[in-house]
C-alpha atoms as a PDB file:
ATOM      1  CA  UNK A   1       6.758  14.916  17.674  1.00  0.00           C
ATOM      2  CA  UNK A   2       6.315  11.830  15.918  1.00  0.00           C
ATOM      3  CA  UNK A   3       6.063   8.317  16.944  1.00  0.00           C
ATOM      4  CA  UNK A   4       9.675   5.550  16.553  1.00  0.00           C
ATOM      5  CA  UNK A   5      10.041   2.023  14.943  1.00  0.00           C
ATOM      6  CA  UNK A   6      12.869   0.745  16.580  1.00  0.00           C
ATOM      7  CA  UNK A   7      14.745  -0.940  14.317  1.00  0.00           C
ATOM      8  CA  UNK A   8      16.399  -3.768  15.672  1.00  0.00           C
ATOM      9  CA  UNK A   9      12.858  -4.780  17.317  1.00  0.00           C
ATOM     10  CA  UNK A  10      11.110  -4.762  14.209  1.00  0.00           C
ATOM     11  CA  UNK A  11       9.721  -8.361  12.915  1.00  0.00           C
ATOM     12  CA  UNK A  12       8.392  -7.142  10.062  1.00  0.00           C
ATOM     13  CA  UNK A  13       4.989  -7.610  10.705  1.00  0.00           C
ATOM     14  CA  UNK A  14       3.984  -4.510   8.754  1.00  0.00           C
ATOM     15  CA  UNK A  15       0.639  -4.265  10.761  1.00  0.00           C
ATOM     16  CA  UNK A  16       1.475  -0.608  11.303  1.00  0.00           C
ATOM     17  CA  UNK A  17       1.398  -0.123   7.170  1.00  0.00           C
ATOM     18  CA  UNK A  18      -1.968  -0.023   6.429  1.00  0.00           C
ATOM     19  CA  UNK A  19      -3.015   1.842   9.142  1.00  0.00           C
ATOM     20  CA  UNK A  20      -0.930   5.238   9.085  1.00  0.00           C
ATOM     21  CA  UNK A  21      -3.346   7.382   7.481  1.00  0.00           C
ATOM     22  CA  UNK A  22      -1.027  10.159   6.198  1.00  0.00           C
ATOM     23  CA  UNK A  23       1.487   6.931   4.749  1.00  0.00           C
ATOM     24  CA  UNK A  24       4.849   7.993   7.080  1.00  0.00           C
ATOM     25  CA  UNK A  25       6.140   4.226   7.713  1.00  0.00           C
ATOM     26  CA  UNK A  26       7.984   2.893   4.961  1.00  0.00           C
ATOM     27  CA  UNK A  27      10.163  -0.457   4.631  1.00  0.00           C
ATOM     28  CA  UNK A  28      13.622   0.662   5.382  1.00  0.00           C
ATOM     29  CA  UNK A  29      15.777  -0.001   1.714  1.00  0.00           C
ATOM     30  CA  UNK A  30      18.626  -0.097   0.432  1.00  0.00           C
ATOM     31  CA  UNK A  31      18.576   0.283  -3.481  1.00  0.00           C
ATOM     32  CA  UNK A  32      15.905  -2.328  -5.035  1.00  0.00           C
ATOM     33  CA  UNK A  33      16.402  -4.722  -1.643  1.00  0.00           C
ATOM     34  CA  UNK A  34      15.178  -4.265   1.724  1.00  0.00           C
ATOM     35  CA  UNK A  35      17.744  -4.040   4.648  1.00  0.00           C
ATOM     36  CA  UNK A  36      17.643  -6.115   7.693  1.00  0.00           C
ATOM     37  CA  UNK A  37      18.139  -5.609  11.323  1.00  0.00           C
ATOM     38  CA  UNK A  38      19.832  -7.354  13.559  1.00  0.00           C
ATOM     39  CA  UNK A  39      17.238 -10.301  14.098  1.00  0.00           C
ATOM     40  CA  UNK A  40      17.843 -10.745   9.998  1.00  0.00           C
ATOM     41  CA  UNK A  41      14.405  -9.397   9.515  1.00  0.00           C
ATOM     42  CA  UNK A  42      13.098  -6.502   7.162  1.00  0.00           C
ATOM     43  CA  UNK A  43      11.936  -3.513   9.200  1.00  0.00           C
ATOM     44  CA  UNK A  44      10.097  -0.501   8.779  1.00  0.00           C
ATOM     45  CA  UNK A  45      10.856   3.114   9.768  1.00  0.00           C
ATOM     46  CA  UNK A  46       8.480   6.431  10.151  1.00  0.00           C
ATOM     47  CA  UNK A  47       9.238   9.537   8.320  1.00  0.00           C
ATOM     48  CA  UNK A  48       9.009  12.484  11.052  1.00  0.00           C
ATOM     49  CA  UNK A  49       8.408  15.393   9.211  1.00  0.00           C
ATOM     50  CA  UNK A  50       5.058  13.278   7.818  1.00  0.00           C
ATOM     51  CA  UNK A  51       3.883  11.970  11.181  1.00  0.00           C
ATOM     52  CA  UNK A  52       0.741  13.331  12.398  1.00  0.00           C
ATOM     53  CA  UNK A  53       1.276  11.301  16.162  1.00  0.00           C
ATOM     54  CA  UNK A  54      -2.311   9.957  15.764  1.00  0.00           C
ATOM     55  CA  UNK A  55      -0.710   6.292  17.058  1.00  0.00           C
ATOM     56  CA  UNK A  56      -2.283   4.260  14.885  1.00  0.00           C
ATOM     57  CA  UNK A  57       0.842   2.358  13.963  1.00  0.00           C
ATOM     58  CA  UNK A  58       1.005   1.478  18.082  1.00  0.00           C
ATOM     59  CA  UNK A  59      -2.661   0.068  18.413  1.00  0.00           C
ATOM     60  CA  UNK A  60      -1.945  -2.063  15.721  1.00  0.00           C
ATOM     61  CA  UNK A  61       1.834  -2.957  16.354  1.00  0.00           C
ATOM     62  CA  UNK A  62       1.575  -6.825  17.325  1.00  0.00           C
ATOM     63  CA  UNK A  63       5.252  -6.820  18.787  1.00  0.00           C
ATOM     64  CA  UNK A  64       5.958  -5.727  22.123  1.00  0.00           C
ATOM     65  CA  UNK A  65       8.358  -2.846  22.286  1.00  0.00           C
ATOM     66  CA  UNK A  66       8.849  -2.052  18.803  1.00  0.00           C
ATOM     67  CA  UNK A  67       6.986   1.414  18.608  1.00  0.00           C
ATOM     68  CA  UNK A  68       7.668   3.991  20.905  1.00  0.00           C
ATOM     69  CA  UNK A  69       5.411   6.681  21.742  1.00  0.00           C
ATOM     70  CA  UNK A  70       7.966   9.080  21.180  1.00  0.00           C
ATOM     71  CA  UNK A  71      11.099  10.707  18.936  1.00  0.00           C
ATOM     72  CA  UNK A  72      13.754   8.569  19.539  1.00  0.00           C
ATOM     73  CA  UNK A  73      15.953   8.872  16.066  1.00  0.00           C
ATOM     74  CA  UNK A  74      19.147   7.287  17.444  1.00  0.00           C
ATOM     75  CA  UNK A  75      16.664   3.638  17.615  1.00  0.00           C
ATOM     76  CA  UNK A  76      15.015   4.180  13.830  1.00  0.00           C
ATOM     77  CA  UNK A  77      17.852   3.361  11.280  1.00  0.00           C
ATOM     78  CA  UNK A  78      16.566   4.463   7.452  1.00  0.00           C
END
């Protein structure tokens, strides 16, 4: 199980960045640009199969609501 950036909460904070140990949450992109949600923001998203589920990324999320402690795919878009 991994942990779930939802998307469209997201503000781009990227407090969750340095903290992942194994380096699972990447900016979401879209060739050399980053994509946007639908606040107009750049967001981040974790990579599953990397996540260790040590919630790092959570403790240091600033923004209510935008990690969930738990797999929720359909809310992360990549």
């Amino acid at each position: 199980m991994s942990y779930t950036i939802v998307s469209d909460v997201c503000e781009a904070k990227a407090d969750c960045i340095p903290v992942c140990p194994v380096d699972c949450i990447k900016w979401a992109e879209d060739g050399s640009s980053k994509k946007k949600n639908t606040k107009g923001t750049d967001y981040t998203y974790i990579e599953n199969d990397t996540c260790i589920d040590c919630g790092a990324c959570l403790a240091a999320c600033p923004v209510e609501g935008a990690i969930l402690d738990e797999w929720k795919p359909e809310m992360q878009k990549v």
